[in-house]
N, C-alpha and C. Protein backbone atom coordinates (compact mmCIF):
# COMPACT_ATOMS: atom_id res chain seq x y z
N UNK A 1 87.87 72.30 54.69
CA UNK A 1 89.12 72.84 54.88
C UNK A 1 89.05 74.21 55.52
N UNK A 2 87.97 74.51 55.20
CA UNK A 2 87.78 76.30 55.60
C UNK A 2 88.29 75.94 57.34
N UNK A 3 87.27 74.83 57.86
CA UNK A 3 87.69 74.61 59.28
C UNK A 3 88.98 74.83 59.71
N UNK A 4 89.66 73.86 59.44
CA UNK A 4 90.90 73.61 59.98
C UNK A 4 91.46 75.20 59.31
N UNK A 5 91.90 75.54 58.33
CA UNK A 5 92.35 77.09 58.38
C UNK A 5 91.77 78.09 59.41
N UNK A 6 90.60 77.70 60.06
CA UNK A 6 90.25 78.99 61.48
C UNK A 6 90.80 78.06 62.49
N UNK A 7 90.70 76.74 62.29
CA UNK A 7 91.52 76.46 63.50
C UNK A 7 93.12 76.71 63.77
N UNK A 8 94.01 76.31 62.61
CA UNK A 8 94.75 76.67 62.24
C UNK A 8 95.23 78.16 62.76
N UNK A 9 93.93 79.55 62.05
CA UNK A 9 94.19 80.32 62.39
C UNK A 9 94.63 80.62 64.32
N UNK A 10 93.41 79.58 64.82
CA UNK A 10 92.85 80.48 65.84
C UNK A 10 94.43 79.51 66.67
N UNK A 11 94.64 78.31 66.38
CA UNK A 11 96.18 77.88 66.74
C UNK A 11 97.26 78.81 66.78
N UNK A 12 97.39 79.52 65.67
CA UNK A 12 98.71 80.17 65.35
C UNK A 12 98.65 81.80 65.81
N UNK A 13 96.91 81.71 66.63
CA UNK A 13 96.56 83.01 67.54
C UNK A 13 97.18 83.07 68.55
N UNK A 14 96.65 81.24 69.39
CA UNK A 14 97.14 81.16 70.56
C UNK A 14 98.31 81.65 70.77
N UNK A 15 99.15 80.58 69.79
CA UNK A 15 100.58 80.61 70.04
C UNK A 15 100.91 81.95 69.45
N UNK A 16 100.53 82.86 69.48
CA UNK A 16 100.87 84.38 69.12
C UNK A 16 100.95 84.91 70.90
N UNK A 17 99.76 84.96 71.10
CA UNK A 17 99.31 85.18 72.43
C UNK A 17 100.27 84.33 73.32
N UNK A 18 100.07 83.56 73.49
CA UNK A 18 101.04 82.68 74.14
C UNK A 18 102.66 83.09 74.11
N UNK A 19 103.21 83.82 72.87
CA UNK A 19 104.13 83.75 72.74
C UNK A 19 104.54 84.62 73.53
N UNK A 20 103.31 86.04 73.01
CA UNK A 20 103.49 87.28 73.72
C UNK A 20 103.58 86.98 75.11
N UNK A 21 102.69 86.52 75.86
CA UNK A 21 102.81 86.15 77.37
C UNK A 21 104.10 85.46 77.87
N UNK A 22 104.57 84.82 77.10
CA UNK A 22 105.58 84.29 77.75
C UNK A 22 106.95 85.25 77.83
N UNK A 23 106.69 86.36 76.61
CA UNK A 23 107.52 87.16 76.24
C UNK A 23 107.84 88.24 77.21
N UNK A 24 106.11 88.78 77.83
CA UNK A 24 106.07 89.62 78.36
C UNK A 24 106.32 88.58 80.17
N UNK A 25 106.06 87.55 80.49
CA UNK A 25 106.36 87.11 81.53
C UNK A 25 107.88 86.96 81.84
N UNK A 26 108.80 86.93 80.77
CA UNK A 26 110.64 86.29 80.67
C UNK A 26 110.47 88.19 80.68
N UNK A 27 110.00 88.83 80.24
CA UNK A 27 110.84 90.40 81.14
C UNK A 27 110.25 90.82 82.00
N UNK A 28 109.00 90.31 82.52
CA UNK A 28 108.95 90.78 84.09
C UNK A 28 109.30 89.79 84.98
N UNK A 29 109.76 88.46 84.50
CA UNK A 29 110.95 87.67 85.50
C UNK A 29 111.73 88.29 85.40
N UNK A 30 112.90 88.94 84.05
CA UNK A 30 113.82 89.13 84.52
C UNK A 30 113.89 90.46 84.75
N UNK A 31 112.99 91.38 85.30
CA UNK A 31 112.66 92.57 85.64
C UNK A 31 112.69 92.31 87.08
N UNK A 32 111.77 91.43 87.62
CA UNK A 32 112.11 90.71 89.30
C UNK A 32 113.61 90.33 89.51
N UNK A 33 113.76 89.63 88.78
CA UNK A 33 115.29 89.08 89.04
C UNK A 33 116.61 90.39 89.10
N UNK A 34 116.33 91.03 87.96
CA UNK A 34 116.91 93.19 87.94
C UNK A 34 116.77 93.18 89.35
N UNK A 35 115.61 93.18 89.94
CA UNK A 35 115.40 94.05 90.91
C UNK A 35 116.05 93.31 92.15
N UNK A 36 115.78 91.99 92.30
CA UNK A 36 116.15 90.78 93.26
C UNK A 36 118.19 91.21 93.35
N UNK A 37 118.66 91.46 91.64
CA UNK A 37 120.06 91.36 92.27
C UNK A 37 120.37 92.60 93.06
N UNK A 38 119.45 93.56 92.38
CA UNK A 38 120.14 94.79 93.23
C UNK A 38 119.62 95.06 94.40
N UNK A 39 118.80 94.36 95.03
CA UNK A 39 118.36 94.36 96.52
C UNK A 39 119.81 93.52 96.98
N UNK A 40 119.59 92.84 96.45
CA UNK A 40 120.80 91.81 96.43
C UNK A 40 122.58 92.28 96.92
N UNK A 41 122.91 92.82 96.21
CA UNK A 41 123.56 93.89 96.44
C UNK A 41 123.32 94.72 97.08
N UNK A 42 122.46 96.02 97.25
CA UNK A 42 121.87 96.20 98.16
C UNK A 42 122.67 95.68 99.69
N UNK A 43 121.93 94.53 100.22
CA UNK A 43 122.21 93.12 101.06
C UNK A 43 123.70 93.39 100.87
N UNK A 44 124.72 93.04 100.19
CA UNK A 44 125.89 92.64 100.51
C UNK A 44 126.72 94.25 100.54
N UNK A 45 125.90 95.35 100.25
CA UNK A 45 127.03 96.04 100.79
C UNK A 45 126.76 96.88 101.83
N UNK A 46 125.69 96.50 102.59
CA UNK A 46 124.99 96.87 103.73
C UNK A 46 125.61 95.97 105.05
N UNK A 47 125.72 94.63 104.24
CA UNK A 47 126.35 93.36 105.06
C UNK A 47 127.67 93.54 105.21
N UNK A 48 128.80 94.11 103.91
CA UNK A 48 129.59 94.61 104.18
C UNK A 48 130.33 95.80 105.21
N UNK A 49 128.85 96.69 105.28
CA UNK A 49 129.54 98.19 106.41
C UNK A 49 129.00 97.83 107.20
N UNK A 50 128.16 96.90 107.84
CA UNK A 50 127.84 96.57 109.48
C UNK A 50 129.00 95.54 109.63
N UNK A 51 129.43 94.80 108.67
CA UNK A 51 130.74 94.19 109.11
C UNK A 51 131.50 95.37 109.47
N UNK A 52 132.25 95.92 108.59
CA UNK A 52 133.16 97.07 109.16
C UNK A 52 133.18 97.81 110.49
N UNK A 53 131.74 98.08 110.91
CA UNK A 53 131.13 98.86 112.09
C UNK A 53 131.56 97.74 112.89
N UNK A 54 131.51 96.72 112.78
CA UNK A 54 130.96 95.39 113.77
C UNK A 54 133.19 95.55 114.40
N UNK A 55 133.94 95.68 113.51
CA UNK A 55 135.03 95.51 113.14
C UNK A 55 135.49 96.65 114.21
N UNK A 56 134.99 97.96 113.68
CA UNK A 56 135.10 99.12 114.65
C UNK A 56 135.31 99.06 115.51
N UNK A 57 133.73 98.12 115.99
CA UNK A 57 132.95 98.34 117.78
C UNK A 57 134.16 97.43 118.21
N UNK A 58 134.67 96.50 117.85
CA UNK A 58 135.19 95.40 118.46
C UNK A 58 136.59 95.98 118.82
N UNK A 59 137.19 96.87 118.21
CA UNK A 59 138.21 97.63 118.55
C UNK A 59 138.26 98.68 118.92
N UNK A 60 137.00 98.97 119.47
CA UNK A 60 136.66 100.34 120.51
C UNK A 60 136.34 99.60 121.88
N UNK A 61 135.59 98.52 121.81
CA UNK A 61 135.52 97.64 123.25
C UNK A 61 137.10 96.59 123.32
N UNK A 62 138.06 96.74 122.72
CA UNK A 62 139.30 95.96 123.39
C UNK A 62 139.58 97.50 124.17
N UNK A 63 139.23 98.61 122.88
CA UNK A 63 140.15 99.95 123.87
C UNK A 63 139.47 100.01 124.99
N UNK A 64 138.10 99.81 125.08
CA UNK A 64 137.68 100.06 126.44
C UNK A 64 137.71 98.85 127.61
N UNK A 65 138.19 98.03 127.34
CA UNK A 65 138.68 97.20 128.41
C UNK A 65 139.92 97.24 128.82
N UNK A 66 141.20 97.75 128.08
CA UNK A 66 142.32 98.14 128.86
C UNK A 66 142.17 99.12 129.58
N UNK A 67 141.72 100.10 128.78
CA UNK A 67 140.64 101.68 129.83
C UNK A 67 140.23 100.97 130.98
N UNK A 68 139.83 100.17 130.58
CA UNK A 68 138.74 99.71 132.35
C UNK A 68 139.78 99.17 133.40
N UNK A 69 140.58 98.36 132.62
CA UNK A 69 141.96 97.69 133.43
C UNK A 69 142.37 98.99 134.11
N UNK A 70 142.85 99.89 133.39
CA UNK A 70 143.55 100.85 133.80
C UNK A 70 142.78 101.75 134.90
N UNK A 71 142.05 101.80 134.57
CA UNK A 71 140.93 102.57 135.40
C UNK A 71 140.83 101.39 137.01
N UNK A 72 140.80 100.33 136.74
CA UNK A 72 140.35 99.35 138.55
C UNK A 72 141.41 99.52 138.81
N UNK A 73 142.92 99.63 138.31
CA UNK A 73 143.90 99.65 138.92
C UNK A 73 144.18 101.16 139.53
N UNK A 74 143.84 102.19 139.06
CA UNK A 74 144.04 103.41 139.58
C UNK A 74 142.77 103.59 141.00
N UNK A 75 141.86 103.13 140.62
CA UNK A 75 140.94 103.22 141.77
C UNK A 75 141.38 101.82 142.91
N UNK A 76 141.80 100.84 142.83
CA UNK A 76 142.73 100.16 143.72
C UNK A 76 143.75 100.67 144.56
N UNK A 77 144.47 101.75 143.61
CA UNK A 77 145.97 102.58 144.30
C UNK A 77 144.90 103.78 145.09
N UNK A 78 144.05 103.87 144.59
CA UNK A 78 143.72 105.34 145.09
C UNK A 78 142.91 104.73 146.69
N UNK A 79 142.14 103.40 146.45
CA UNK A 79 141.45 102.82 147.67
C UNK A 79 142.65 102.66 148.57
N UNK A 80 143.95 102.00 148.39
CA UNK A 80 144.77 101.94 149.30
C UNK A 80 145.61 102.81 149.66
N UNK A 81 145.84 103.85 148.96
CA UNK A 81 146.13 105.13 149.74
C UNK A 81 144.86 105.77 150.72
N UNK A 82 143.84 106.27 150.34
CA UNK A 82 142.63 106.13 151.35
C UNK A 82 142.81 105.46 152.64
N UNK A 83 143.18 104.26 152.41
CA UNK A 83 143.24 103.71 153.92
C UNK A 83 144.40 104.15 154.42
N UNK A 84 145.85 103.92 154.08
CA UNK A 84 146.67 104.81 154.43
C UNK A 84 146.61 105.86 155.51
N UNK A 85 145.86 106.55 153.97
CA UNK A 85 146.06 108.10 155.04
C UNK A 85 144.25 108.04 156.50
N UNK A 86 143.51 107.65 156.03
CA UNK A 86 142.93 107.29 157.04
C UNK A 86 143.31 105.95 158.16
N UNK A 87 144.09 105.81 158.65
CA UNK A 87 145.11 105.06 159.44
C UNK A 87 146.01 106.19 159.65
N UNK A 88 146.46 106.80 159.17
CA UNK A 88 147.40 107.89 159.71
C UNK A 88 146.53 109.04 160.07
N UNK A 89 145.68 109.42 160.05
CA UNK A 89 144.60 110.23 160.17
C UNK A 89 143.85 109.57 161.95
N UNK A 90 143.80 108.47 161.90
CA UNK A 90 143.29 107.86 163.60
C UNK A 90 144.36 107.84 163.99
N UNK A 91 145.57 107.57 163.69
CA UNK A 91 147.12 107.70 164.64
C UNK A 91 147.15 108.81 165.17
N UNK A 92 147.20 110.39 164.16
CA UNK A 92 147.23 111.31 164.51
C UNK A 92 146.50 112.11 165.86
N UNK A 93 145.08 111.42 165.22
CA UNK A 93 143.79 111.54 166.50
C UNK A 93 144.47 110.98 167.31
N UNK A 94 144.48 110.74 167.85
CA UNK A 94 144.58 109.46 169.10
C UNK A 94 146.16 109.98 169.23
N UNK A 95 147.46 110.51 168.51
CA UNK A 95 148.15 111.17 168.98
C UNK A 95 147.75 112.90 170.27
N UNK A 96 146.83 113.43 169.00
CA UNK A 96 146.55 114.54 169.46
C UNK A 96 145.83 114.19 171.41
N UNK A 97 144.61 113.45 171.07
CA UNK A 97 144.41 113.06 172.14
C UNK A 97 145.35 113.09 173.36
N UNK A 98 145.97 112.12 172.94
CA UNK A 98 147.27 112.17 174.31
C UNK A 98 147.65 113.41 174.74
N UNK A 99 148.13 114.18 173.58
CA UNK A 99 148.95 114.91 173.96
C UNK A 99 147.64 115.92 174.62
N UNK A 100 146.48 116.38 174.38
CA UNK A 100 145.85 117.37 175.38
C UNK A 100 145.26 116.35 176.43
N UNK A 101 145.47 115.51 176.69
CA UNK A 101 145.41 114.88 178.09
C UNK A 101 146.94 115.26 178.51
N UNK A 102 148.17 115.11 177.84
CA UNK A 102 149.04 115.51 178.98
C UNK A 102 148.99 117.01 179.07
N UNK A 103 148.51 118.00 178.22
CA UNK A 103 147.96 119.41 178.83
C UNK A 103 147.35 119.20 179.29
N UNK A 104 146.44 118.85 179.67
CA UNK A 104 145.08 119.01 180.54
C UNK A 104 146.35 118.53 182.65
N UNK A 105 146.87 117.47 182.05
CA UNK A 105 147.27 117.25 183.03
C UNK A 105 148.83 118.18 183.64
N UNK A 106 149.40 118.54 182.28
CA UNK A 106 150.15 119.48 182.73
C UNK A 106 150.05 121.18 183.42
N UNK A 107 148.63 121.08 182.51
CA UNK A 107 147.85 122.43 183.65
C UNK A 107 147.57 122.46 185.31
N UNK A 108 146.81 121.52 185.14
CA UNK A 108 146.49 120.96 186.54
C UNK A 108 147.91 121.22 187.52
N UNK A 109 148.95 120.47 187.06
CA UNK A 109 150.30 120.27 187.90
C UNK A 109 150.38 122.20 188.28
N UNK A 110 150.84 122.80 186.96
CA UNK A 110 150.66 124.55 187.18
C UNK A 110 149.94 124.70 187.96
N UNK A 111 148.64 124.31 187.78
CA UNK A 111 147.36 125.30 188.72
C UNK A 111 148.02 124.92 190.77
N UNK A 112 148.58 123.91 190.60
CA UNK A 112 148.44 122.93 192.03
C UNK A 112 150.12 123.89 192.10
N UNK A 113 151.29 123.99 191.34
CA UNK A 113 152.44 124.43 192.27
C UNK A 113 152.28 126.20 191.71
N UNK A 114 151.55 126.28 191.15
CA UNK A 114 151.59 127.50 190.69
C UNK A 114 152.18 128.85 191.39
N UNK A 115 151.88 129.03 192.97
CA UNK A 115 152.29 130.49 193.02
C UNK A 115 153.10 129.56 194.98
N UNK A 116 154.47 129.79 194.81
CA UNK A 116 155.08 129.83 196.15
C UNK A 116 155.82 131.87 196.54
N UNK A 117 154.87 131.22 197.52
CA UNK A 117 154.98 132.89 198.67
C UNK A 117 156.11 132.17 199.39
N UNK A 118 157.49 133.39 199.62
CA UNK A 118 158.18 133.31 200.57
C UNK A 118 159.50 133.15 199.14
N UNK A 119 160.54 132.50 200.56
CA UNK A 119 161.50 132.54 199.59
C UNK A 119 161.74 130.80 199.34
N UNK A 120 162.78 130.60 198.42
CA UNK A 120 163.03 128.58 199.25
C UNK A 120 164.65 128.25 198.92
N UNK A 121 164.67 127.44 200.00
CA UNK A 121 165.54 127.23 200.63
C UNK A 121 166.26 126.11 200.15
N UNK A 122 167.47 126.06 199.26
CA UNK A 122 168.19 125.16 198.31
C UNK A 122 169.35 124.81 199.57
N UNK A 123 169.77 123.58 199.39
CA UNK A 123 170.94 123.09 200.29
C UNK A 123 172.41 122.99 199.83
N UNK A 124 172.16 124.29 198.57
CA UNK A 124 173.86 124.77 198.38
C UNK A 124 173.56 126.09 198.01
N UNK A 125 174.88 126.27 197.98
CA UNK A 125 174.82 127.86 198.03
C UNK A 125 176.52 128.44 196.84
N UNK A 126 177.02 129.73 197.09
CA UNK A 126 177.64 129.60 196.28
C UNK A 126 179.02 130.34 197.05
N UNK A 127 180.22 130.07 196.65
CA UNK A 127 180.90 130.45 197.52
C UNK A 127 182.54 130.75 196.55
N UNK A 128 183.27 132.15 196.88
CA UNK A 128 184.15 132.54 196.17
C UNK A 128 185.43 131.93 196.84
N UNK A 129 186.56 131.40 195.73
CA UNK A 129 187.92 131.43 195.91
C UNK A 129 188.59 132.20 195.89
N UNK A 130 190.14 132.68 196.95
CA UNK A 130 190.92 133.14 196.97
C UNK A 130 192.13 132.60 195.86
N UNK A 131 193.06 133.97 195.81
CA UNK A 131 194.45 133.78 194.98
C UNK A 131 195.14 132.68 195.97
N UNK A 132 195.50 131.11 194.79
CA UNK A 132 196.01 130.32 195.12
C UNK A 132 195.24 129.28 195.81
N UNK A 133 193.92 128.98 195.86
CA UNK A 133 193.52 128.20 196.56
C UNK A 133 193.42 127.13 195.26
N UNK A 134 193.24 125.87 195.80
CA UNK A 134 193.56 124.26 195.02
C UNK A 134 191.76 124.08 195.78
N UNK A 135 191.84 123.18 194.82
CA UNK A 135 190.38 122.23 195.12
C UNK A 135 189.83 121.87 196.33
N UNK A 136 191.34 120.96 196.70
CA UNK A 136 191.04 120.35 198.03
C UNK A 136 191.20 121.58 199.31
N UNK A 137 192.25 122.20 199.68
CA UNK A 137 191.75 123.71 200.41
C UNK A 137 190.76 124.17 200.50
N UNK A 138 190.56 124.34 198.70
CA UNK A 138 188.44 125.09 199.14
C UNK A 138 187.60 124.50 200.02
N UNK A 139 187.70 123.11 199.00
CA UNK A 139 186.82 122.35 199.77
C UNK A 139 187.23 121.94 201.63
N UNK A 140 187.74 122.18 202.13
CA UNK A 140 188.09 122.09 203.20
C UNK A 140 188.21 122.91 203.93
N UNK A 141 187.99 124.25 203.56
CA UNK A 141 187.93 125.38 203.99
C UNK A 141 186.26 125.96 204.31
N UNK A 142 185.61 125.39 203.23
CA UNK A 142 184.05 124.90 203.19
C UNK A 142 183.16 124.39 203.93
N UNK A 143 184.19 123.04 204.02
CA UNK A 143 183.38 122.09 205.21
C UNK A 143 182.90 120.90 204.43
N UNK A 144 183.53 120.69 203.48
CA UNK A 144 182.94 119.42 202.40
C UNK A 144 184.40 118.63 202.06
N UNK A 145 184.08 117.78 201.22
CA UNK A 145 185.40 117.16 200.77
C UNK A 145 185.70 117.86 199.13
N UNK A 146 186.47 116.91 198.71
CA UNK A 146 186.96 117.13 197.04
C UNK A 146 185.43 116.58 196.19
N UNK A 147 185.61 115.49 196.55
CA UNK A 147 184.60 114.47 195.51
C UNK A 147 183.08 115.33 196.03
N UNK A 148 182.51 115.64 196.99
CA UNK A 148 181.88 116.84 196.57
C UNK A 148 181.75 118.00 195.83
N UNK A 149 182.52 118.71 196.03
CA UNK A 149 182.70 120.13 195.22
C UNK A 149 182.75 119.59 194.14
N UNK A 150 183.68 118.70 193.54
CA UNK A 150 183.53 117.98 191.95
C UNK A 150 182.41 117.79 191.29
N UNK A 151 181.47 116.86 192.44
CA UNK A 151 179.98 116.69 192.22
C UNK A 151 179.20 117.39 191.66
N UNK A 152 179.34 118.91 192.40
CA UNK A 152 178.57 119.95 192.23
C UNK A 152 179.31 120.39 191.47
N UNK A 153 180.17 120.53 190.89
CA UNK A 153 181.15 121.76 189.90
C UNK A 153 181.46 120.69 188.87
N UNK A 154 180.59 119.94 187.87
CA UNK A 154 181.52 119.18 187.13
C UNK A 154 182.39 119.64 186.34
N UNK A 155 182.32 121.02 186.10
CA UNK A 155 183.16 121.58 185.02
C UNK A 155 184.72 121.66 185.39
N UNK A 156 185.22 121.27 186.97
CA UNK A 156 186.52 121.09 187.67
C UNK A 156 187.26 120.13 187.07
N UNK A 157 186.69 119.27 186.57
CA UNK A 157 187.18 118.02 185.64
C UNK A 157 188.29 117.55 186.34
N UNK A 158 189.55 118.03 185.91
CA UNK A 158 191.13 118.13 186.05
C UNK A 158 191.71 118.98 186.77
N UNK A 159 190.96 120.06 187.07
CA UNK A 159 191.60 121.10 187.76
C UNK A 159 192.11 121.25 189.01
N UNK A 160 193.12 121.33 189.26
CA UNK A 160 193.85 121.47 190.85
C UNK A 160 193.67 122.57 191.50
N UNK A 161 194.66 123.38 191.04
CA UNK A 161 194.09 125.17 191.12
C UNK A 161 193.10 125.99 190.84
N UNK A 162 192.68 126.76 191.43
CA UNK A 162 191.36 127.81 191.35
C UNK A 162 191.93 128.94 191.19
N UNK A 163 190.65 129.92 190.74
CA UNK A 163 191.46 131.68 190.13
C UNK A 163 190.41 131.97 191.57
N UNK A 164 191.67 133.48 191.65
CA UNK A 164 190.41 134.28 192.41
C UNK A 164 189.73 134.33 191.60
N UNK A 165 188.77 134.91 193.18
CA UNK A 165 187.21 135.38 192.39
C UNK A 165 186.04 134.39 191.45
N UNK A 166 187.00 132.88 191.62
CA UNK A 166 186.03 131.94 191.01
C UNK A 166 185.12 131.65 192.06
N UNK A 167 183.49 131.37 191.91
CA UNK A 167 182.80 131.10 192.19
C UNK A 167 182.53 129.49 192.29
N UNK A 168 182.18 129.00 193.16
CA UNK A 168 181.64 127.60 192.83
C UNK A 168 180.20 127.34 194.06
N UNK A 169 179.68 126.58 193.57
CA UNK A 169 178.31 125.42 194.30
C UNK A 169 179.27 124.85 195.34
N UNK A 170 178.58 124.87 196.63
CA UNK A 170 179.42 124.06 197.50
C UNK A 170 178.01 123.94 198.53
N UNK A 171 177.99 122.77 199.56
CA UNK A 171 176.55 122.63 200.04
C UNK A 171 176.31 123.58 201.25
N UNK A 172 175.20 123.97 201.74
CA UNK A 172 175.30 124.85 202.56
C UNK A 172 175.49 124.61 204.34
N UNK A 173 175.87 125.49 204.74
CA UNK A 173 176.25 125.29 206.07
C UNK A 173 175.37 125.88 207.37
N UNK A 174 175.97 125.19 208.61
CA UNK A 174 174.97 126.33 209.88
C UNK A 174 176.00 127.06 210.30
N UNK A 175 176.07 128.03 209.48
CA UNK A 175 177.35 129.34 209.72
C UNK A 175 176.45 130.08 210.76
C-alpha cells in the first residue's frame, strides 16, 4: 500500500502541477487575449480616424475639383480674350502700316509740289457790285451769264438784288 500512496502522492503532485500550469497558462492566455483586445481597439480607433481623414480628403478633393472647374474656365476666358486682343493688336499693325505708307507717300507728294516760284494764275477772279445791281446785270456786265455767277457764288441761292460793295467770284476775263 505504501506504493500506491507515493503514487497516489506523486498523482495528486501532477495534478497540482498540472493544475498550476494550466492556471498559470488561462492568465497568460487571457493576458494575450488583454493585450489582443486592446491592440484591438487600438485597430478600430485608428481605423476609425483614417476613416474620418479619408472623409476629409474626399471633401477637400470635391473642393478641389470645382476649384479646378473654376480655374479651366477662367483660363479659357482669359485664352480667348488673348486672342482677341492679339487680333486687334495685328489689325492695329497692319492699320498703322498703312497709314505710314500713306505718309511716306504723302511726303513724297510735298517734297514733289513743295515750293512754286512765281505767282498762279486762277481763272476767276473777284469783282464788286454797284447800288442796285440784280444778278443778272452783274453778270452781264461781267461777261458771264446768271447760272454762272450762281455756280461760283452758291450762297446767291434766291437772291435777285445785290448790295453795294458786295463782292463776288466771277470767271476771269482778257480785259
Amino acid at each position: 500500500m505504501a506504493r500506491r500512496g507515493s503514487r497516489s502522492r506523486r498523482g495528486s503532485a501532477v495534478t497540482g502541477v498540472m493544475a498550476v500550469l494550466a492556471i498559470v497558462a488561462i492568465l497568460v492566455l487571457s493576458g494575450v487575449v488583454w493585450r489582443q483586445q486592446i491592440v484591438v481597439s487600438d485597430l478600430r480607433a485608428a481605423l476609425t480616424e483614417a476613416r474620418r481623414e479619408a472623409d476629409t480628403l474626399g471633401e477637400h478633393a470635391e473642393l478641389l475639383s470645382v476649384e479646378n472647374g473654376d480655374l479651366a474656365r477662367h483660363l479659357e476666358q482669359a485664352l480667348s480674350l488673348s486672342e482677341t486682343i492679339q487680333a486687334r493688336a495685328d489689325a492695329m499693325e497692319i492699320a498703322l502700316e498703312q497709314a505710314r505708307a500713306e505718309a511716306e507717300s504723302a511726303r513724297q507728294t510735298r517734297l514733289q509740289v513743295r515750293e512754286v516760284r512765281g505767282t498762279a494764275d486762277f481763272p476767276i477772279e473777284r469783282a464788286m457790285a454797284k447800288a442796285g445791281d440784280t444778278v443778272i446785270g452783274f453778270a452781264a456786265r461781267e461777261g458771264t451769264t446768271e447760272d454762272v455767277l450762281r455756280a461760283l457764288n452758291p450762297w446767291l441761292d434766291g437772291a435777285g438784288t445785290l448790295s453795294a460793295w458786295q463782292t463776288l467770284w466771277v470767271p476771269k476775263t482778257d480785259r
